[in-house]
Protein backbone atom coordinates (compact mmCIF):
# COMPACT_ATOMS: atom_id res chain seq x y z
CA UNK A 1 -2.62 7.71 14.93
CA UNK A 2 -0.35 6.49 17.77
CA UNK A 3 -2.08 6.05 21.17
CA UNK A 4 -0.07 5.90 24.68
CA UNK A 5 -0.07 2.46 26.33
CA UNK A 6 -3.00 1.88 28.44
CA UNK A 7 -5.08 4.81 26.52
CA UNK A 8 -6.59 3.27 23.68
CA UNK A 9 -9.64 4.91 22.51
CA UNK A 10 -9.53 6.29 25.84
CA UNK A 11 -7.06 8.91 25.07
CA UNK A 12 -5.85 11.98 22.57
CA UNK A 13 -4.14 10.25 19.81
CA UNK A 14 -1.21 12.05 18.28
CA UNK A 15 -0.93 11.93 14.46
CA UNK A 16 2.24 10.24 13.10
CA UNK A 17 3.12 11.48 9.62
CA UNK A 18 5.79 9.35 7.74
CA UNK A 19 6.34 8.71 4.03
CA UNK A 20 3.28 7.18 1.75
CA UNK A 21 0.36 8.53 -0.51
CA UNK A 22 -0.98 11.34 1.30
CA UNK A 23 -3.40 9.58 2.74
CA UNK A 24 -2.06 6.09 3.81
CA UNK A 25 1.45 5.62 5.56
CA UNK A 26 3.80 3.69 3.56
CA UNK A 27 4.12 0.82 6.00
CA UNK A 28 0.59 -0.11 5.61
CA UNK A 29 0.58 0.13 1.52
CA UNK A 30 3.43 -2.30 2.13
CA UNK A 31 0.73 -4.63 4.06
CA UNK A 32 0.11 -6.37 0.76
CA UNK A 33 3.83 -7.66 0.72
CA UNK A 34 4.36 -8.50 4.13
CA UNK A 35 1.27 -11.12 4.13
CA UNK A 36 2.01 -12.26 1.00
CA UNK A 37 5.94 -13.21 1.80
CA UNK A 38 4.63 -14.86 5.26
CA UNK A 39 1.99 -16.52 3.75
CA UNK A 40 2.64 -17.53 -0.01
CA UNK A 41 6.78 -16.61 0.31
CA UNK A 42 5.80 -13.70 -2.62
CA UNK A 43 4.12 -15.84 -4.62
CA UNK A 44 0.06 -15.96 -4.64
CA UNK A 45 -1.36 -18.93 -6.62
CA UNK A 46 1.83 -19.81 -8.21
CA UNK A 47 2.81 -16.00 -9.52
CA UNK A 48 4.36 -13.44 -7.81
CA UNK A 49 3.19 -10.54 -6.34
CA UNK A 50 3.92 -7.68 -7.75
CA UNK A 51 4.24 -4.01 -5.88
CA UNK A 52 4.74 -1.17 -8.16
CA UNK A 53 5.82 2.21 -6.72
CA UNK A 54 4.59 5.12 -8.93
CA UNK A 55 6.56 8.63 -7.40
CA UNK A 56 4.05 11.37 -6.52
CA UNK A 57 1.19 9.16 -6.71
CA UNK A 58 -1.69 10.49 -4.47
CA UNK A 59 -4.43 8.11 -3.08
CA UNK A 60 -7.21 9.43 -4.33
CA UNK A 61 -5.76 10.36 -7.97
CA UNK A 62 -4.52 7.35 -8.56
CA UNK A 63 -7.16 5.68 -10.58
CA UNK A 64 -7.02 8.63 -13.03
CA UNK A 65 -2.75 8.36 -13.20
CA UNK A 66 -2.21 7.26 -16.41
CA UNK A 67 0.56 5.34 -15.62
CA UNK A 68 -1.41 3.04 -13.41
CA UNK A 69 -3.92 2.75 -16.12
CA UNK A 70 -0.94 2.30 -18.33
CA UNK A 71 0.39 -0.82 -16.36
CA UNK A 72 -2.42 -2.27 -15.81
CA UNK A 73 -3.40 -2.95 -19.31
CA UNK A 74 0.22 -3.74 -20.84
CA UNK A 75 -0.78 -6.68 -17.76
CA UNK A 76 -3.54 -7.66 -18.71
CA UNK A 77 -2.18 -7.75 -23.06
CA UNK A 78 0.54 -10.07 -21.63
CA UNK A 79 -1.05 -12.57 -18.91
């Protein structure tokens, strides 16, 4: 939702669609890496953070996509 200057909560917002999940834009799934690189410099406690993309994913489906439950244990076998 993008507000006009001066009208927060105050205002109509107008919805600003962009690439992402279906549910969250793609800028803030990104959030993870942006605070990780300005704080850590992409690496949290001495290993780096890792962003996977998975094409088509949907926000709420994704903790029945077998390829995230895939990756996550081929992870967890070989940390």
């Amino acid at each position: 939702l993008v507000y006009k200057p001066g009208t927060w909560l105050d205002g109509s917002p107008t919805l600003l669609t962009g690439d992402g999940d279906g549910t969250v834009n793609l800028r803030s799934l990104n959030a993870c890496e942006r605070w990780a690189k300005r704080r850590f410099g992409f690496s949290l406690n001495k290993r780096p953070l890792k962003s996977v993309p998975l094409a088509g994913a949907e926000h709420l489906k994704i903790l029945h996509d077998p390829r995230v439950t895939d990756y996550i244990t081929t992870v967890m076998k070989h940390d």
